[in-house]
PDB file of N, CA and C in Angstrom:
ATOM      1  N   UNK A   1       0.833  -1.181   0.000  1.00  0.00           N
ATOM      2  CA  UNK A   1       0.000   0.000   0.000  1.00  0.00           C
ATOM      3  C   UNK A   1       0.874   1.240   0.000  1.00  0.00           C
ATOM      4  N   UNK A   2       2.324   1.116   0.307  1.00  0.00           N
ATOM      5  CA  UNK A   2       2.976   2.267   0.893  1.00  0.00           C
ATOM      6  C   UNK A   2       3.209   2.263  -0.861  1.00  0.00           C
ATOM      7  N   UNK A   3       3.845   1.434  -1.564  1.00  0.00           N
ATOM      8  CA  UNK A   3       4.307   2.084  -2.428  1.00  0.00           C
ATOM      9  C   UNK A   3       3.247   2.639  -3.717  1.00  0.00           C
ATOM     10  N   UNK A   4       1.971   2.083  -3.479  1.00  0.00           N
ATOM     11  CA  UNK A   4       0.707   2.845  -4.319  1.00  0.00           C
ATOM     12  C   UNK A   4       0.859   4.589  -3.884  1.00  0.00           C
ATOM     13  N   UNK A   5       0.737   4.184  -2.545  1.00  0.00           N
ATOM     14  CA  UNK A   5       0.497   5.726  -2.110  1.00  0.00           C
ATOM     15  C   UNK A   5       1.563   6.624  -2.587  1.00  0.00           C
ATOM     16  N   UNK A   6       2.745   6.261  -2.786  1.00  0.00           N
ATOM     17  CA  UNK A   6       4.179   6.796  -2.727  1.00  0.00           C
ATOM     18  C   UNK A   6       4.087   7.596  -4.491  1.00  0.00           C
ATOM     19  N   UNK A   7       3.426   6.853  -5.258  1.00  0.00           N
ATOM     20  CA  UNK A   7       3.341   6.919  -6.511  1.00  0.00           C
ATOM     21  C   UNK A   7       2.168   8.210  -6.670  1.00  0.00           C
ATOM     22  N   UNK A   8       1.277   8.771  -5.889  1.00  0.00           N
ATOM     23  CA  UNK A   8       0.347   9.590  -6.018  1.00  0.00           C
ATOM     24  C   UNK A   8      -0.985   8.826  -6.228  1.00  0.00           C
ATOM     25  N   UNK A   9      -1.045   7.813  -6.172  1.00  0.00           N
ATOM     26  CA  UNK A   9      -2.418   7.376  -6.840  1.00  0.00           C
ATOM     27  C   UNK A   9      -2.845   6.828  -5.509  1.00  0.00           C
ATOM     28  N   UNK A  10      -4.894   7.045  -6.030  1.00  0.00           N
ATOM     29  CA  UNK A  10      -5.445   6.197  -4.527  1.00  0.00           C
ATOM     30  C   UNK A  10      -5.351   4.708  -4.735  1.00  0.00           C
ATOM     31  N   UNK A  11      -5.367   4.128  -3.151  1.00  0.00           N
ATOM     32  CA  UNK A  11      -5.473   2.561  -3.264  1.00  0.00           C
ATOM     33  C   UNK A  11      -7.051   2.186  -3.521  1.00  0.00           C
ATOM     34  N   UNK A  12      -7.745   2.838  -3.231  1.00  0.00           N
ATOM     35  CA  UNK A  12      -9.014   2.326  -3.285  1.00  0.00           C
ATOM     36  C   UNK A  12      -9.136   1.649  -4.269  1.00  0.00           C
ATOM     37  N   UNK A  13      -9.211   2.395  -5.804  1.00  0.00           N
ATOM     38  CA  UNK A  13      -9.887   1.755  -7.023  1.00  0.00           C
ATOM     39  C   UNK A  13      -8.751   0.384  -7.256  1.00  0.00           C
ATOM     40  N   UNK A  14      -7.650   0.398  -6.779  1.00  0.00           N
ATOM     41  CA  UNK A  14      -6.750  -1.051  -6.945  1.00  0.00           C
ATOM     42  C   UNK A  14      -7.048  -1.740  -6.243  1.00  0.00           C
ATOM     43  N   UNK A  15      -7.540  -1.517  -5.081  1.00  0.00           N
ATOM     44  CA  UNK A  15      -8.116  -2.796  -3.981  1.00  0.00           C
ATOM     45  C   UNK A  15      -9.437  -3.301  -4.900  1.00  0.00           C
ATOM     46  N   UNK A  16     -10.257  -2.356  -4.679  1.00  0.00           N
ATOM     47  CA  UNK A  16     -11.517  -2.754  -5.418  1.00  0.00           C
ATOM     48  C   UNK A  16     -11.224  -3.643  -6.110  1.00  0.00           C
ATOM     49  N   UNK A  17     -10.526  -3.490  -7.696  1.00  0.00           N
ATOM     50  CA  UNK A  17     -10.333  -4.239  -8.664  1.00  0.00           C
ATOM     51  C   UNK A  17     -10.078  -5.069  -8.638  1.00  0.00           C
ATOM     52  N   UNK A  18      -8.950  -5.568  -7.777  1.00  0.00           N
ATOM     53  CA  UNK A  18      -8.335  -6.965  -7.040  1.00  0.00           C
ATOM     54  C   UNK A  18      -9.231  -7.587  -6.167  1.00  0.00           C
ATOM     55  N   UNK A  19      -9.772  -6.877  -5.628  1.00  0.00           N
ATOM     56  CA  UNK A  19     -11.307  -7.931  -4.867  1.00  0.00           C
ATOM     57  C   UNK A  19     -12.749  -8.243  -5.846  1.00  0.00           C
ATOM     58  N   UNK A  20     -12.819  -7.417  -6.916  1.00  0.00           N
ATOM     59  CA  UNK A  20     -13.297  -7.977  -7.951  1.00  0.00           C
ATOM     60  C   UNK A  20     -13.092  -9.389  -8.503  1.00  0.00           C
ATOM     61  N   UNK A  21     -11.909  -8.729  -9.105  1.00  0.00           N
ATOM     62  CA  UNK A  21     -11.497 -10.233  -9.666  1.00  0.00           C
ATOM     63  C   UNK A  21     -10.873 -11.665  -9.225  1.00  0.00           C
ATOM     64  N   UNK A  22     -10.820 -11.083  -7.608  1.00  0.00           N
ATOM     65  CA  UNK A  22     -10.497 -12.530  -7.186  1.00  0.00           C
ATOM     66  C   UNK A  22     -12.104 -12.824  -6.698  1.00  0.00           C
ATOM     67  N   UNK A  23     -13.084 -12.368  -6.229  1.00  0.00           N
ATOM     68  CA  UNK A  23     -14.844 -12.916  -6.264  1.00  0.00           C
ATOM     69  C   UNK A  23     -14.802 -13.588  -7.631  1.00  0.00           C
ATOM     70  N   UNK A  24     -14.623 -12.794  -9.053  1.00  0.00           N
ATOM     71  CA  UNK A  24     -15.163 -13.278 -10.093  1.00  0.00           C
ATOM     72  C   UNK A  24     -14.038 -14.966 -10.360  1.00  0.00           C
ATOM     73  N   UNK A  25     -12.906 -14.671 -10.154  1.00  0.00           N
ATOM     74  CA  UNK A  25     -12.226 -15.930 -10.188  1.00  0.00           C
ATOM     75  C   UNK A  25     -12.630 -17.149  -9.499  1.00  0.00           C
ATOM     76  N   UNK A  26     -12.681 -16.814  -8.079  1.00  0.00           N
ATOM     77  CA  UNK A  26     -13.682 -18.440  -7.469  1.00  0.00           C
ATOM     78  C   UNK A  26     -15.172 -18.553  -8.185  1.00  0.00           C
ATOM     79  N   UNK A  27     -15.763 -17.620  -8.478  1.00  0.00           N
ATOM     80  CA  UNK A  27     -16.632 -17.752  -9.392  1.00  0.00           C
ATOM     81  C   UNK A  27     -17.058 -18.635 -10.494  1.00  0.00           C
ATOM     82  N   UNK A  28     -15.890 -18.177 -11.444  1.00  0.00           N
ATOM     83  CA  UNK A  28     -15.536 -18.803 -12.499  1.00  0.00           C
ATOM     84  C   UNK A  28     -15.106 -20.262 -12.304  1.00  0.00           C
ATOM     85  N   UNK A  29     -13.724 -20.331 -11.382  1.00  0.00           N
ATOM     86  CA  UNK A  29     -12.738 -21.270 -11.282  1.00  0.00           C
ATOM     87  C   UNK A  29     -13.693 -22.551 -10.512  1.00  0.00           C
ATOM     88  N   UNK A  30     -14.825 -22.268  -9.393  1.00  0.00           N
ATOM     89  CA  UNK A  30     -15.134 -22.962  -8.995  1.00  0.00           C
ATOM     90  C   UNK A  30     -15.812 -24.336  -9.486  1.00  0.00           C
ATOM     91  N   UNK A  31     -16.275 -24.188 -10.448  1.00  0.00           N
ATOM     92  CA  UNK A  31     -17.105 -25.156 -11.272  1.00  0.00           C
ATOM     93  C   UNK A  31     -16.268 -26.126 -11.939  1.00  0.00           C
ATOM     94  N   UNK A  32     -15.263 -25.359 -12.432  1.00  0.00           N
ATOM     95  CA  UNK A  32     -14.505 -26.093 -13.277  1.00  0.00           C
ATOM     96  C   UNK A  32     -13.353 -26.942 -12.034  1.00  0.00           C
ATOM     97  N   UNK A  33     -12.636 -26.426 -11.201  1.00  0.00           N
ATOM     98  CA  UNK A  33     -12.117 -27.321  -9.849  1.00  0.00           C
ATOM     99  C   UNK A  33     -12.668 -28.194  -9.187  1.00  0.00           C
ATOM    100  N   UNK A  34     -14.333 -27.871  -9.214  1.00  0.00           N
ATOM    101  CA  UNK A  34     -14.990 -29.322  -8.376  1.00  0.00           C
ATOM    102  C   UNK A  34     -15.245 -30.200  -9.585  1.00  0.00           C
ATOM    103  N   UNK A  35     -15.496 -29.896 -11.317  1.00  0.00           N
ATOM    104  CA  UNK A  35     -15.604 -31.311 -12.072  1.00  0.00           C
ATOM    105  C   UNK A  35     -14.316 -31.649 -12.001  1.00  0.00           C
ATOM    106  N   UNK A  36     -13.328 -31.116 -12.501  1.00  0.00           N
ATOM    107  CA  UNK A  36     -12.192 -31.914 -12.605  1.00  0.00           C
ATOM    108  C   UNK A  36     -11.535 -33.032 -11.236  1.00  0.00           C
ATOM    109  N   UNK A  37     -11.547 -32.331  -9.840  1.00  0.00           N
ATOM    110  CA  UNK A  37     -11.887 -33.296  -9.258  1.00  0.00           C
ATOM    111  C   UNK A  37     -12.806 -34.552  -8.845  1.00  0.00           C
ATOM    112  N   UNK A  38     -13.959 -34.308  -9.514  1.00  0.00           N
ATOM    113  CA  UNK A  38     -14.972 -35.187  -9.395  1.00  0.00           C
ATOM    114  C   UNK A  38     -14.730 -36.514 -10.954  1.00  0.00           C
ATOM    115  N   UNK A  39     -13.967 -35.950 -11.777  1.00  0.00           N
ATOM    116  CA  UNK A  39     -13.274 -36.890 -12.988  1.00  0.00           C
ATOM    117  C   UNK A  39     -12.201 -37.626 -12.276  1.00  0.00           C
ATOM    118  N   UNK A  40     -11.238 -36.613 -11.438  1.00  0.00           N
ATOM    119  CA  UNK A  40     -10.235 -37.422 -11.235  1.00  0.00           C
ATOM    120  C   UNK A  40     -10.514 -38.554  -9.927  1.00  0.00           C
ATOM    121  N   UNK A  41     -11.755 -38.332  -9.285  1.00  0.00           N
ATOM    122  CA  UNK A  41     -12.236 -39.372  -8.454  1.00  0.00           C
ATOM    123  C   UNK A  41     -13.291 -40.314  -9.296  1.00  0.00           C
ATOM    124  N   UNK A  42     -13.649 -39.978 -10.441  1.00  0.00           N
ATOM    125  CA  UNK A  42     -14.740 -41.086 -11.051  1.00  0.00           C
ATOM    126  C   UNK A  42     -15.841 -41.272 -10.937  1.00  0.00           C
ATOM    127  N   UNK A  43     -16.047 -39.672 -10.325  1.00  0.00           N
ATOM    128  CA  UNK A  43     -17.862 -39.998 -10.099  1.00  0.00           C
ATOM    129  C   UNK A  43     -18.339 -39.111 -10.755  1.00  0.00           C
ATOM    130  N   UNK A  44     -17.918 -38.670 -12.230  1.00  0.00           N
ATOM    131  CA  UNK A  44     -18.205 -37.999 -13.088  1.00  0.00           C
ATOM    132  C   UNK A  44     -19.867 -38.203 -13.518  1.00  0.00           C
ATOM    133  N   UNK A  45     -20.405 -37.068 -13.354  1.00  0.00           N
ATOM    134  CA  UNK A  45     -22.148 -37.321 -14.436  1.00  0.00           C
ATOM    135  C   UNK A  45     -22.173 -37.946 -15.119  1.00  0.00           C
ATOM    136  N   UNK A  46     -21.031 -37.403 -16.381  1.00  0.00           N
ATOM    137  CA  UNK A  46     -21.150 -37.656 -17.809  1.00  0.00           C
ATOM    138  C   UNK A  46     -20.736 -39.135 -17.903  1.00  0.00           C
ATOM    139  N   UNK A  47     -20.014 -39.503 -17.145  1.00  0.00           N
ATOM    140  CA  UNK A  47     -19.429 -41.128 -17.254  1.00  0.00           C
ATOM    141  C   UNK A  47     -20.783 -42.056 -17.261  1.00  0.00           C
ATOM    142  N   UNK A  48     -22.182 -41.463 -16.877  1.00  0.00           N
ATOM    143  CA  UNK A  48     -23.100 -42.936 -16.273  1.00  0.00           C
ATOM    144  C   UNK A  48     -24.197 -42.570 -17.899  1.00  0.00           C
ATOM    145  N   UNK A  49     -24.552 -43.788 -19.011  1.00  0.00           N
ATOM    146  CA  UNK A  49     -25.192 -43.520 -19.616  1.00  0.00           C
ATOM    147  C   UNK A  49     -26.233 -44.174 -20.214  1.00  0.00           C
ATOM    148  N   UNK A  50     -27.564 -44.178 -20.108  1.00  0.00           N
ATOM    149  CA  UNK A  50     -28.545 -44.932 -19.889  1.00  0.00           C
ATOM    150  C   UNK A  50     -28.811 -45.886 -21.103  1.00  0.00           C
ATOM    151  N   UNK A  51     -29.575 -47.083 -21.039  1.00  0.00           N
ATOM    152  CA  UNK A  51     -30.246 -47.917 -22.454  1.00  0.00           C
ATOM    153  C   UNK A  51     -30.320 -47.194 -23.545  1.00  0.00           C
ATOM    154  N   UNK A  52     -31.214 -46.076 -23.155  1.00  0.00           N
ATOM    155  CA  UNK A  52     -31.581 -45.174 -24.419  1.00  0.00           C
ATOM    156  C   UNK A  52     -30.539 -44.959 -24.886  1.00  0.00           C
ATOM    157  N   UNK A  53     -29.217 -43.993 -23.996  1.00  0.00           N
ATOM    158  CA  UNK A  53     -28.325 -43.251 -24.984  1.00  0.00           C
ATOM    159  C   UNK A  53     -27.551 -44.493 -25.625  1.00  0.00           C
ATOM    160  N   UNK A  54     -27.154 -45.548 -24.975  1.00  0.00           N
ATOM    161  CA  UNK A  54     -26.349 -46.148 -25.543  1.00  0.00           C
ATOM    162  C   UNK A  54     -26.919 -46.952 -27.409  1.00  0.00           C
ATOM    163  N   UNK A  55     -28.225 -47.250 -27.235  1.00  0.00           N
ATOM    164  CA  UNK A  55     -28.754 -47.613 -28.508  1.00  0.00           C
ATOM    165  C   UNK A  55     -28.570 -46.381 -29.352  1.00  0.00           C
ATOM    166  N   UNK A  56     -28.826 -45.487 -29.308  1.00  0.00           N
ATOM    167  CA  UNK A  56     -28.691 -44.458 -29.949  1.00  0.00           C
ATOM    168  C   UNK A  56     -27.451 -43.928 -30.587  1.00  0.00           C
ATOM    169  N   UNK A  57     -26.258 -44.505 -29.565  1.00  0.00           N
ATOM    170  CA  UNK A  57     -25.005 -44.410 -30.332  1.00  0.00           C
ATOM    171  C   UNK A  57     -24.970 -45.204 -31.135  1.00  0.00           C
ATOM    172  N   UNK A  58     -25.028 -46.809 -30.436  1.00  0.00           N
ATOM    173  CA  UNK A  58     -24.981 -47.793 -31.277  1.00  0.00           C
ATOM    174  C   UNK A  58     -25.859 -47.331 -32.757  1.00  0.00           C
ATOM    175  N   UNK A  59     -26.960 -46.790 -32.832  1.00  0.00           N
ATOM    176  CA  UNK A  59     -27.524 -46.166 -33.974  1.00  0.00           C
ATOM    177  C   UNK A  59     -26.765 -45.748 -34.911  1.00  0.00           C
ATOM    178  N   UNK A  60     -26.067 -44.766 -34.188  1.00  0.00           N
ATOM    179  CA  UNK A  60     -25.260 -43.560 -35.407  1.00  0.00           C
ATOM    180  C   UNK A  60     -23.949 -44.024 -35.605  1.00  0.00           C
ATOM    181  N   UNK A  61     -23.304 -45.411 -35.070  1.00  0.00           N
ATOM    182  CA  UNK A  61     -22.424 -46.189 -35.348  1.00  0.00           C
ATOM    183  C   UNK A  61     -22.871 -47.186 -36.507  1.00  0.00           C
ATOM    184  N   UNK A  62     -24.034 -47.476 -36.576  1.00  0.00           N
ATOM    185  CA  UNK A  62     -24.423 -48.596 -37.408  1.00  0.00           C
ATOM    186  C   UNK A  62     -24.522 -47.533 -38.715  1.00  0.00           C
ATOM    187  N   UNK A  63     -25.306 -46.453 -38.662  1.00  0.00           N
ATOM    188  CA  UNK A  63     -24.871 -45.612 -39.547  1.00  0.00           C
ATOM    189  C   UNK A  63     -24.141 -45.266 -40.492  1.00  0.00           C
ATOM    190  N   UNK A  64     -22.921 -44.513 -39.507  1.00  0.00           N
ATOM    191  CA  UNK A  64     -21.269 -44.095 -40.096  1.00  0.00           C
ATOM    192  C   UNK A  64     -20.825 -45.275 -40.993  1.00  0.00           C
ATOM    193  N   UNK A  65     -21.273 -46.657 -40.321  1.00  0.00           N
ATOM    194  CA  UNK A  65     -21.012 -47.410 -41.402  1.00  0.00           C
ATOM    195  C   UNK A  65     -21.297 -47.933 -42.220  1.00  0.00           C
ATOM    196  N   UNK A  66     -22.414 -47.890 -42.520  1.00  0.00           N
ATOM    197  CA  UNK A  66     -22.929 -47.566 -43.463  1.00  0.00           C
ATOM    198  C   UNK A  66     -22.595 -47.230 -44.785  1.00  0.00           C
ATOM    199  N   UNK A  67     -22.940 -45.390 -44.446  1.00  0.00           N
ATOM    200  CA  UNK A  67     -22.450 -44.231 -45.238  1.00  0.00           C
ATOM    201  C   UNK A  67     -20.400 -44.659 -45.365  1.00  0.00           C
ATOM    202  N   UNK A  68     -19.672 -45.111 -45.108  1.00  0.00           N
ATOM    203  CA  UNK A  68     -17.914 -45.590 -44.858  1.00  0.00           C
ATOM    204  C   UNK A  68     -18.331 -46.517 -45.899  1.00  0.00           C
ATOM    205  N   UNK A  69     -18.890 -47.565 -46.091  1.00  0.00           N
ATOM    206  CA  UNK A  69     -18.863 -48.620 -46.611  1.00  0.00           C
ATOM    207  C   UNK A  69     -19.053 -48.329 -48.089  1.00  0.00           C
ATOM    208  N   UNK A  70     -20.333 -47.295 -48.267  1.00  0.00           N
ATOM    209  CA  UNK A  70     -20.916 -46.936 -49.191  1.00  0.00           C
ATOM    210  C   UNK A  70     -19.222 -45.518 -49.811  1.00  0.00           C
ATOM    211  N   UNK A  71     -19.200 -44.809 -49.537  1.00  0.00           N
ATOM    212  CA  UNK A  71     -18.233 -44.118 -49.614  1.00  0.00           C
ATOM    213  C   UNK A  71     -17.042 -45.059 -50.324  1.00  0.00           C
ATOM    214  N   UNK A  72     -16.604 -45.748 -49.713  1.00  0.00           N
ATOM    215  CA  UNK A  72     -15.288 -46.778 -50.001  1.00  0.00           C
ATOM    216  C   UNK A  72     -15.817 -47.653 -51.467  1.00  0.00           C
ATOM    217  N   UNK A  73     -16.756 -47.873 -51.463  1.00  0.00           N
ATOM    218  CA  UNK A  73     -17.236 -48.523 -52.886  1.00  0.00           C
ATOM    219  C   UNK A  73     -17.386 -47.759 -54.091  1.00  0.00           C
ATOM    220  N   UNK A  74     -17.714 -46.619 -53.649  1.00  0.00           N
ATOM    221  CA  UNK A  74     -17.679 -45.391 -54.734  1.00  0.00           C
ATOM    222  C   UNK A  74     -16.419 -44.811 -55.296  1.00  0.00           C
ATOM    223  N   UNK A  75     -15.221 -44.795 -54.213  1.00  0.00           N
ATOM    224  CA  UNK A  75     -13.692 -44.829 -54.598  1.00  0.00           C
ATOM    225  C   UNK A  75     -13.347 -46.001 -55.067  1.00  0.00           C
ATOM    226  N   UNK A  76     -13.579 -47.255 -55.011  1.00  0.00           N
ATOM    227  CA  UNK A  76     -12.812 -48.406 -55.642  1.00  0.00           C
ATOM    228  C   UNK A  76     -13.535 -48.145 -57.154  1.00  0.00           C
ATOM    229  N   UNK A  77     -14.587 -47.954 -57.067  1.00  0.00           N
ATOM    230  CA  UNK A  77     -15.345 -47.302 -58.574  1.00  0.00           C
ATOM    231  C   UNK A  77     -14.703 -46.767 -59.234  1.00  0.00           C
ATOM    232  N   UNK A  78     -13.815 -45.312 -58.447  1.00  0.00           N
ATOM    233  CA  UNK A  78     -13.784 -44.336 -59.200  1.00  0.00           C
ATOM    234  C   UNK A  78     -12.430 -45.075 -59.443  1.00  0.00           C
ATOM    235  N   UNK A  79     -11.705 -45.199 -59.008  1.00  0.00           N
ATOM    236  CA  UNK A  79     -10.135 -45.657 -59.074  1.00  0.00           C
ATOM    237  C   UNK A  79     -10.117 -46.690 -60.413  1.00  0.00           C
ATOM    238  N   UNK A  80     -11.532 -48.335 -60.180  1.00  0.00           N
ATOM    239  CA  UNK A  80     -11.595 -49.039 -61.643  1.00  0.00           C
ATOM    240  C   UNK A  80     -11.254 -47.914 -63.121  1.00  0.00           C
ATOM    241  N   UNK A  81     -12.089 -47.280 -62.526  1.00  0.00           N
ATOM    242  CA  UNK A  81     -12.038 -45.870 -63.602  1.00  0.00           C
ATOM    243  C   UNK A  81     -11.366 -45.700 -64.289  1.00  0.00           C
ATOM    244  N   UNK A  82     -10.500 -45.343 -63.439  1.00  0.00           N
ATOM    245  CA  UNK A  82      -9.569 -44.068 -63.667  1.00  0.00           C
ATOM    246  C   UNK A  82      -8.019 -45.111 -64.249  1.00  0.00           C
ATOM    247  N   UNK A  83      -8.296 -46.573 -63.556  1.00  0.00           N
ATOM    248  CA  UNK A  83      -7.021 -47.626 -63.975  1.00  0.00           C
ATOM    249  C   UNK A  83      -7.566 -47.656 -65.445  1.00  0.00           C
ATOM    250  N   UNK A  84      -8.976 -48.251 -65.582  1.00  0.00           N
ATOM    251  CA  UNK A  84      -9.011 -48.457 -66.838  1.00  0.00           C
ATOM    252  C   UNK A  84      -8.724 -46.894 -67.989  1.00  0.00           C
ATOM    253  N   UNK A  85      -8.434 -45.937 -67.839  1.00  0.00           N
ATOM    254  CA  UNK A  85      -8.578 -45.128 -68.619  1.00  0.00           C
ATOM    255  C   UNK A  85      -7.441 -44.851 -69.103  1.00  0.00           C
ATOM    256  N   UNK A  86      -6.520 -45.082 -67.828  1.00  0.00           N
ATOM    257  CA  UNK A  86      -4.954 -44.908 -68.056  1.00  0.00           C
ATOM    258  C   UNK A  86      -4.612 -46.380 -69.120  1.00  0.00           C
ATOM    259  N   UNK A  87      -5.014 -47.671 -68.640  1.00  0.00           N
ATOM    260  CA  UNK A  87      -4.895 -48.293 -69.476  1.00  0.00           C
ATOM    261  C   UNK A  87      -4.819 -48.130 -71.215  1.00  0.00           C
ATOM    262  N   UNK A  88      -6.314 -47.522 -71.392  1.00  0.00           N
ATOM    263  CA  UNK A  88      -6.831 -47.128 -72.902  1.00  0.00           C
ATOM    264  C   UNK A  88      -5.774 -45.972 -73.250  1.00  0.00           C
ATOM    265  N   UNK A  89      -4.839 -45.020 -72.532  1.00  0.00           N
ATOM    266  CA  UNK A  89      -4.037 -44.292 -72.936  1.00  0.00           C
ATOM    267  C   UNK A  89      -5.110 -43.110 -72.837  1.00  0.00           C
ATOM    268  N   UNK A  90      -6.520 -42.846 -72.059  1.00  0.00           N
ATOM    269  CA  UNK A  90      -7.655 -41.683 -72.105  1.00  0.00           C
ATOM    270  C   UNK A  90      -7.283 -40.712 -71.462  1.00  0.00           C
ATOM    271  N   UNK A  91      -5.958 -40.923 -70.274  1.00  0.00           N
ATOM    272  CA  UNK A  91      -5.680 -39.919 -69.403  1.00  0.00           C
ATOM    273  C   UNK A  91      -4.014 -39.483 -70.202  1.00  0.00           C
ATOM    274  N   UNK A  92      -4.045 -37.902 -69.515  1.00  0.00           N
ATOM    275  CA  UNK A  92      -2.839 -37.239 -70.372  1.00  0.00           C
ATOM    276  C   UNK A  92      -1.790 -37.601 -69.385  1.00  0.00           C
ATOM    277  N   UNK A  93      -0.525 -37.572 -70.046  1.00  0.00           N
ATOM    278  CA  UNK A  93       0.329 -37.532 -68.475  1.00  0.00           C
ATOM    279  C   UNK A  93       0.378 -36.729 -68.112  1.00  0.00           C
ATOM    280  N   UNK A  94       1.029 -36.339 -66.385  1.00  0.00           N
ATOM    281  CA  UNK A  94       0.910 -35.581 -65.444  1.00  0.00           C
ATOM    282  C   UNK A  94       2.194 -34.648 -66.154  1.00  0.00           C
ATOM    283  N   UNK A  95       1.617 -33.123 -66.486  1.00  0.00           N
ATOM    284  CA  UNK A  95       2.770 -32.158 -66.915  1.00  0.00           C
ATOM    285  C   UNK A  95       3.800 -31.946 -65.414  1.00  0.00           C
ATOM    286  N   UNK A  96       5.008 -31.716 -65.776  1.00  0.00           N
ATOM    287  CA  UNK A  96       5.921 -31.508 -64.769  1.00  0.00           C
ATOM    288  C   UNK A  96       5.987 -30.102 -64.985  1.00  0.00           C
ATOM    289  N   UNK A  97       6.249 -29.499 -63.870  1.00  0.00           N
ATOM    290  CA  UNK A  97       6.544 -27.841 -63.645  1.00  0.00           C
ATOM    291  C   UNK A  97       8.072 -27.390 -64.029  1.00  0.00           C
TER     292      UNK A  97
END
């Protein structure tokens, strides 16, 4: 405090500010310090997840593969393609720079 004062300026508005932001810091900080301890003990919310959600992944897993499977057949397509074309001599060669 001596050397605020020493400088001409009041301490008030620097205390203030600093008791601001250390309220707004446990504030903030608090939520996020009790999950992370509550992860690093394992009794996380997000860890417990019911019938429903789990079919539902399983859903959008059965999905993805699906749409992967379908995807991957459309490249071996395109690739037959593209072998046979090079074959026929249909593709130009690759110009060098």
């Amino acid at each position: 405090m001596q050397v605020v004062a020493r400088a001409g300026m009041d301490p008030g508005p620097f205390f203030g500010m600093l008791a601001f932001m250390s309220v707004m810091g446990v504030i903030v900080l608090r939520p996020l310090v009790r999950a992370y301890a509550e992860r690093l003990r394992g009794r996380s919310q997000d860890a417990t997840l019911d019938s429903r959600d789990i079919e539902a992944l399983q859903g959008e897993v059965a999905q993805l593969r699906r749409e992967l499977d379908e995807v991957q057949n459309r490249l071996d397509f395109t690739e037959r393609l593209l072998a046979q074309a090079r074959e026929r001599g249909l593709l130009a060669p690759p110009k060098e720079r």
